[in-house]
Protein backbone atom coordinates (compact mmCIF):
# COMPACT_ATOMS: atom_id res chain seq x y z
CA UNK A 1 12.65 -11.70 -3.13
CA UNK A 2 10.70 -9.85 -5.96
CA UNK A 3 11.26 -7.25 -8.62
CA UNK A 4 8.55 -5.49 -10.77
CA UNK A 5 6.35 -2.39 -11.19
CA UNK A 6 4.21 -1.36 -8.37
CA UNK A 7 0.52 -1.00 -8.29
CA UNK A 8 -1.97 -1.84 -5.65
CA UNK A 9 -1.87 -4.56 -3.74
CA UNK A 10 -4.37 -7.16 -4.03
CA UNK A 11 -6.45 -8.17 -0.97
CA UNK A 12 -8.53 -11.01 -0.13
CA UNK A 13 -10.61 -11.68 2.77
CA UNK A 14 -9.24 -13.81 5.97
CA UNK A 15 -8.76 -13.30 9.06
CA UNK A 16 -6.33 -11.21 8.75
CA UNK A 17 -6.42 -9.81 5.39
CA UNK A 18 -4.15 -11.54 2.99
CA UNK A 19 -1.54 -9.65 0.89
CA UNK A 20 -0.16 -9.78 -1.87
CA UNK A 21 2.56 -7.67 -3.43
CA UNK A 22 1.35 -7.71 -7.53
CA UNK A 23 3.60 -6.67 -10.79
CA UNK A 24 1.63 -4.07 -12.72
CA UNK A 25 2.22 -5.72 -15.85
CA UNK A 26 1.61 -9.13 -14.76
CA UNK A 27 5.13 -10.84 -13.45
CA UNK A 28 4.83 -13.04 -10.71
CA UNK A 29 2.73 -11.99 -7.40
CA UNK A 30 4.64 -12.57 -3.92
CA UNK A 31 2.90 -13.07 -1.12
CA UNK A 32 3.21 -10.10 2.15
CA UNK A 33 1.61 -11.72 5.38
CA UNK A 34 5.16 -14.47 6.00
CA UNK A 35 7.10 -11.56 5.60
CA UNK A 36 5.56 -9.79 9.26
CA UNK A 37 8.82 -9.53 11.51
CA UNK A 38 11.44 -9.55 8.51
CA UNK A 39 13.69 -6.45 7.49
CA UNK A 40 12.92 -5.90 4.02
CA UNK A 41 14.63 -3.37 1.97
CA UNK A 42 12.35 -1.51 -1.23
CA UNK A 43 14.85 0.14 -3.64
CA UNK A 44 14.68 1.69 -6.60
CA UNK A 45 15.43 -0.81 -9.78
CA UNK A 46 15.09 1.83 -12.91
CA UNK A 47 12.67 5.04 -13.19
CA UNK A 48 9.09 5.28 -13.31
CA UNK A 49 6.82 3.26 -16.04
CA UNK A 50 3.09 4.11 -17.05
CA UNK A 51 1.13 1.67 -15.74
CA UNK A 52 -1.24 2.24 -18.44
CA UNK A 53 0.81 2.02 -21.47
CA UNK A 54 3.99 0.97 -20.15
CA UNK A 55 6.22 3.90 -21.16
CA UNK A 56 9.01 5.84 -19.33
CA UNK A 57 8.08 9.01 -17.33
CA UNK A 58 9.58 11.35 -15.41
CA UNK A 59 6.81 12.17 -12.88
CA UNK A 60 3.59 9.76 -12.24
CA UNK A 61 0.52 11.73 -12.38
CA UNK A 62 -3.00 10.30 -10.59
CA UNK A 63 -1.68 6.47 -9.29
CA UNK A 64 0.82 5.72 -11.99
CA UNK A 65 0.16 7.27 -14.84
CA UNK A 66 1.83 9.73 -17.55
CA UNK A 67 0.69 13.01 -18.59
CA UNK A 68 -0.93 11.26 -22.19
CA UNK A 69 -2.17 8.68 -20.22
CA UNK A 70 -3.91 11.15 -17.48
CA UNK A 71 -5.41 13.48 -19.69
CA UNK A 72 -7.01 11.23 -22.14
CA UNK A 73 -8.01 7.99 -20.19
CA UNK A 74 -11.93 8.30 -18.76
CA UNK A 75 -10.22 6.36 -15.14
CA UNK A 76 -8.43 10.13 -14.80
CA UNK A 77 -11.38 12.30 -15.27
CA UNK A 78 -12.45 14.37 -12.65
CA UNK A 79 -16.07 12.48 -11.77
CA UNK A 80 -14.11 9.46 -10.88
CA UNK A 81 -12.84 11.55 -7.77
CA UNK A 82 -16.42 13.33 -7.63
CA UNK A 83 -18.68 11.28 -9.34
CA UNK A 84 -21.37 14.14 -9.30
CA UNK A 85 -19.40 15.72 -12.04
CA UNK A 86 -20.60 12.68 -14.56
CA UNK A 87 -20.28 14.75 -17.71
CA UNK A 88 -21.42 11.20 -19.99
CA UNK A 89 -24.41 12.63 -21.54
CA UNK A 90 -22.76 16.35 -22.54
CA UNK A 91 -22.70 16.65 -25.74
CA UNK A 92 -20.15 19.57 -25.64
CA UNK A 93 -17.82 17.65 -22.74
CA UNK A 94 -18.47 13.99 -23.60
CA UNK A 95 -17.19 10.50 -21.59
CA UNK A 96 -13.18 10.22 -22.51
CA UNK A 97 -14.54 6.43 -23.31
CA UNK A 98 -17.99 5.86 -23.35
CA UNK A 99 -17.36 2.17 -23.59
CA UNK A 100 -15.19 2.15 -20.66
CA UNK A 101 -17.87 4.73 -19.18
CA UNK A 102 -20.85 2.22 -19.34
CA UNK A 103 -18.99 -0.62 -18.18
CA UNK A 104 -17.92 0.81 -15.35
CA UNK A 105 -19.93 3.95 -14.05
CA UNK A 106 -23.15 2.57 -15.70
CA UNK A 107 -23.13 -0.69 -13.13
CA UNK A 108 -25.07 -0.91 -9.39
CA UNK A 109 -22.90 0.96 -6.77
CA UNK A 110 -23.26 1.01 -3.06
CA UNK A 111 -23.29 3.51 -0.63
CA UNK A 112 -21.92 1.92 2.74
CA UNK A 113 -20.69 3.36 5.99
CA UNK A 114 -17.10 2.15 7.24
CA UNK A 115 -15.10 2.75 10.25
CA UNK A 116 -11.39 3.46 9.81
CA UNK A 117 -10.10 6.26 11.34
CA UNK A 118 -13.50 7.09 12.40
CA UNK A 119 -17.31 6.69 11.01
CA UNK A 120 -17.17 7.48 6.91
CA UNK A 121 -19.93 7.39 4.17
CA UNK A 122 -18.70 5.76 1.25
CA UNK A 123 -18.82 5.06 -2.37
CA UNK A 124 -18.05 1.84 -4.66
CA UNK A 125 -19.33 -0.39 -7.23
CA UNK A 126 -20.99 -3.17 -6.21
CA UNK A 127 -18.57 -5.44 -7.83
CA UNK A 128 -15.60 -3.95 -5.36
CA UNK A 129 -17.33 -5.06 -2.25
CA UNK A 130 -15.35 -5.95 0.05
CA UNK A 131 -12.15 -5.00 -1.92
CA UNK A 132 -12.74 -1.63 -1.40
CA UNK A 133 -12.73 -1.52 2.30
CA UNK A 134 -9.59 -3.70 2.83
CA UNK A 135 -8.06 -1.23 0.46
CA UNK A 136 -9.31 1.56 3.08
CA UNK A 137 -7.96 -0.57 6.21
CA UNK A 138 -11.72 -0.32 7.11
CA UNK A 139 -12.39 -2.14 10.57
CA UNK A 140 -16.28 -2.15 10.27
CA UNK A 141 -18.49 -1.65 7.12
CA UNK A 142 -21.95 -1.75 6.45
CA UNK A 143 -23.59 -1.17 2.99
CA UNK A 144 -26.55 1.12 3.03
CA UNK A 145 -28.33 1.56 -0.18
CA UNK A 146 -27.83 0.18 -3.70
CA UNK A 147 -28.27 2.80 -6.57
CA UNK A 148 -28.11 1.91 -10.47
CA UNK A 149 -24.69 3.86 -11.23
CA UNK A 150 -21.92 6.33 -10.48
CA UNK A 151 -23.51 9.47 -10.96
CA UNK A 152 -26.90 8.62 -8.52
CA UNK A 153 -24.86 7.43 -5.89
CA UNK A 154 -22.36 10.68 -5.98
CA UNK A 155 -25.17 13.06 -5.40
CA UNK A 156 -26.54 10.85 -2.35
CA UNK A 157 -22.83 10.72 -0.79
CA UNK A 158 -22.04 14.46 -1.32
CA UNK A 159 -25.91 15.25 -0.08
CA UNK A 160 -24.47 13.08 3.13
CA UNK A 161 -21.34 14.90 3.20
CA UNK A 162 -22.83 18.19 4.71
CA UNK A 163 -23.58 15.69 7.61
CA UNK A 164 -21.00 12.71 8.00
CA UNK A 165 -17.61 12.74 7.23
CA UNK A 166 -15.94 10.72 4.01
CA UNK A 167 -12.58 11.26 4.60
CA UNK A 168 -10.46 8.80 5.97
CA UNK A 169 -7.62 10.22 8.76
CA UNK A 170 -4.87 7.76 7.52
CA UNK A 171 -2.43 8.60 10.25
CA UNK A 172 -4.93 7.49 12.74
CA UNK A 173 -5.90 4.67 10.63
CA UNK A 174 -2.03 3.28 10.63
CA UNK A 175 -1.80 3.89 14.45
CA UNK A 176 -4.89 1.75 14.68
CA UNK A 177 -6.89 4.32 16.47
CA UNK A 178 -11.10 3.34 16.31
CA UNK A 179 -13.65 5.10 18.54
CA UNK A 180 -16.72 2.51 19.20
CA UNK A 181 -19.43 2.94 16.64
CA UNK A 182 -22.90 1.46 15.44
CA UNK A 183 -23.29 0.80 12.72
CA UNK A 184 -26.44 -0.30 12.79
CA UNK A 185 -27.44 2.88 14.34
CA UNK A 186 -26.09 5.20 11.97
CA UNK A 187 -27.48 3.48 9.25
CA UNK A 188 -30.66 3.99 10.72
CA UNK A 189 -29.53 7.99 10.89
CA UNK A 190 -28.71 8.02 7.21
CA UNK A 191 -32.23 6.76 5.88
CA UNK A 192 -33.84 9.27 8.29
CA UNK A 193 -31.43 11.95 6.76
CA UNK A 194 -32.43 10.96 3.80
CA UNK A 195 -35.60 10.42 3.32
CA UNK A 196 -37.40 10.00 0.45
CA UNK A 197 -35.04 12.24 -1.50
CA UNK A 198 -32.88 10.09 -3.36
CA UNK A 199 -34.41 6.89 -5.50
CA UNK A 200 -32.80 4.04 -4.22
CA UNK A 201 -32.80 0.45 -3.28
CA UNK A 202 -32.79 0.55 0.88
CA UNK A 203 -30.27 -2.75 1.44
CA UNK A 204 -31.73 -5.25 4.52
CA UNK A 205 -30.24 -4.62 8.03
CA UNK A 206 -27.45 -7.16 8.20
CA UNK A 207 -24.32 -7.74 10.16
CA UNK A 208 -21.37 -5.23 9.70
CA UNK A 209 -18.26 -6.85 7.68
CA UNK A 210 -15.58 -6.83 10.45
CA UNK A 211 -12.15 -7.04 9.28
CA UNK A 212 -8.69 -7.52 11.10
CA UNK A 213 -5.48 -7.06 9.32
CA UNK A 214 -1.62 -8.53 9.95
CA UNK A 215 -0.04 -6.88 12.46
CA UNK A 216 2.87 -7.65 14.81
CA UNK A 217 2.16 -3.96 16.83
CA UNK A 218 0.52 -0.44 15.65
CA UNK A 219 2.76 2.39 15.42
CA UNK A 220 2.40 5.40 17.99
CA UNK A 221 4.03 7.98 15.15
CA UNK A 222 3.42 7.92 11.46
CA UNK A 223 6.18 9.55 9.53
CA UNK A 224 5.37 8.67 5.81
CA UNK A 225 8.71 7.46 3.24
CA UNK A 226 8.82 7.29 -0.22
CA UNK A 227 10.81 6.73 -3.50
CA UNK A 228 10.61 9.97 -4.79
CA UNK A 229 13.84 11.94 -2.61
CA UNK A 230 14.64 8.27 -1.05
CA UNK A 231 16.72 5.59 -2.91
CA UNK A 232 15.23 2.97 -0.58
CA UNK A 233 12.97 2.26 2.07
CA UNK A 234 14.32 0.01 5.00
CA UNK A 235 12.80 -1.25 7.56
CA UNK A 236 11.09 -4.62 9.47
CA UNK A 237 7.52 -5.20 8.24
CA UNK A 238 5.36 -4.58 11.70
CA UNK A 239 1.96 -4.69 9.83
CA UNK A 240 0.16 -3.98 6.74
CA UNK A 241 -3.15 -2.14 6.60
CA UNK A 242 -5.29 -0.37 3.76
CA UNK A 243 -2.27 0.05 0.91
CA UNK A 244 0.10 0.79 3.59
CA UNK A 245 3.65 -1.24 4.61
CA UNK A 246 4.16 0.23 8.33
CA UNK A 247 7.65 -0.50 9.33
CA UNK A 248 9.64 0.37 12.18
CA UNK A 249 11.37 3.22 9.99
CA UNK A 250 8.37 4.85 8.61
CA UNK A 251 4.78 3.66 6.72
CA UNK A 252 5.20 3.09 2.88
CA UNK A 253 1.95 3.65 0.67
CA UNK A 254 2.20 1.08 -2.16
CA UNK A 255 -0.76 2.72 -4.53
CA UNK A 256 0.70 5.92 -4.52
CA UNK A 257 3.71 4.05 -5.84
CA UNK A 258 2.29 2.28 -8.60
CA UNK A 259 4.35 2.64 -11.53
CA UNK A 260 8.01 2.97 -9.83
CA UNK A 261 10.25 -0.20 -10.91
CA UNK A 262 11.60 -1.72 -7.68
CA UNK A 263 13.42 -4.67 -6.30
CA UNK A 264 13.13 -5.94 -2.87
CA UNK A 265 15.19 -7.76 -0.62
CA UNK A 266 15.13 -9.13 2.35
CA UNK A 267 18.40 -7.67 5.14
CA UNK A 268 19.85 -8.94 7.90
CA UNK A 269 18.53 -7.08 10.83
C-alpha cells in the first residue's frame, strides 16, 4: 500500500481530521481515514535514515535525526523545547542558524489553551494554527494572546506553568478521556493571572476550534508498540488521533518514528 521514510503526518481540518501518511523525502503521500476498520501491517523495510540529510544511522536522536544533524541544526537546540532559553543575541552561545532563527522564532506566536487530556496552556507560531492542535489530538482550543516571537511567548507560558498545566496525558488522550471545560472561562482566568505583566496583543473572545478525529471506537488500555525491539506492528486501524495509529494490538506514534524506512501492507484479518 505504501513504502517510504516516516515523519509526521500531515493534518488538515474536516470533520474528522483528515490523514495523511507523508514520505519524509517527498515520495508519494497515501491517504489514512479509508483505511479505519482494515488490518494493516507496518514493517520494517531497511534501517533508520536522517530525515535531515538523508544518511544512515544507527539510533534517531530528537524526531529523526542523527547525532551531526542534532547537534548542529538550530530545530535541535534546547529553546525549541523551552523557548525561554533563546540564546540568539549571546554573543558567546550564538543561534546554530540565525537565518533559520529569524525566520522562524522571530515570527508572531500564540499562546492558546487546548483541551486534550485535560485543560493545557500552549505554545505555537501563528503560522501552525490549527496544525498544531490536530497534531496534539486537541478536542477544544482557544488562542489567547498574540506575542511578536518565540522567546516573549516562552516566558508568558512558563510564568503560566506555575498555575495551569502544559503537558498533555497522551494515554488519556488515546482513550479519549475529556473532563468538561470553558474555555471561555479560563481564558478569562489567564488575563487576570496575568495582568499587565507580559506585553502582548490580548486576541478577541471568539468561539473555541472544536475538532473530532476518525475513530471506529477509543481504546480502554494503551500499551504503546514500536519499531525499535519490534519487526512489525500489526493490527486493524480503530482510530487515529494527535500522531497516533491506535489499533486493536497497541497505539503506534508516527513522529517519534520519523526517519525509520517502512513498508506497509494491508492483511487479511
Amino acid at each position: 500500500m505504501w513504502r517510504g521514510t516516516l515523519t509526521k503526518m500531515d493534518t488538515a481540518v474536516a470533520d474528522p481530521v483528515r490523514y495523511r501518511l507523508r514520505d519524509a523525502f517527498g515520495g508519494p503521500a497515501l491517504e489514512l481515514n479509508p483505511l479505519l476498520g482494515k488490518r494493516l501491517r507496518l514493517s520494517r523495510d531497511g534501517g533508520l535514515r536522517c530525515i535531515h540529510c538523508g544518511s544512515p544511522t544507527a539510533k534517531s536522536y530528537g524526531e529523526g535525526s542523527c547525532y551531526p544533524c542534532f547537534a548542529r541544526l538550530p530545530q535541535n537546540d534546547i529553546c525549541i523545547v523551552k523557548p525561554e532559553l533563546c540564546h540568539f543575541h549571546q554573543e558567546a552561545n550564538p543561534c546554530r542558524d540565525p537565518d533559520w532563527g529569524l525566520a522562524h522564532c522571530f515570527m508572531p506566536h500564540i499562546l492558546y489553551l487546548a483541551v486534550s487530556s485535560g485543560l493545557k496552556v500552549g505554545i505555537t507560531r501563528e503560522s501552525q494554527v490549527p496544525t498544531r492542535w490536530m497534531d496534539q489530538g486537541a478536542s477544544l482550543a482557544l488562542p489567547v494572546l498574540r506575542l511578536p516571537d518565540r522567546l516573549s511567548v516562552g516566558r508568558v507560558e512558563q510564568f503560566l506553568a506555575g498555575h495551569l498545566a502544559d503537558k498533555t496525558h497522551w494515554q488519556k488522550m488515546l482513550r479519549h478521556e475529556m473532563p468538561e471545560v470553558d474555555l471561555a472561562a479560563e481564558r478569562r482566568r489567564v488575563l487576570d493571572l496575568l495582568g499587565n505583566r507580559f506585553p502582548c496583543e490580548v486576541l478577541p473572545e471568539r468561539e473555541s476550534w472544536r475538532f473530532t478525529y476518525p475513530a471506529l471506537e477509543w481504546p480502554t488500555k494503551v500499551l504503546s508498540r514500536g519499531l525499535e525491539k519490534e519487526e512489525a506492528v500489526e493490527g486493524r486501524l480503530l482510530a487515529i488521533k494527535g500522531q497516533y495509529w491506535i489499533l486493536d494490538r497497541g497505539v503506534f506514534n508516527v513522529r517519534k518514528h520519523s526517519g525509520w524506512c517502512v513498508r506497509l501492507t494491508e492483511v487479511a484479518p
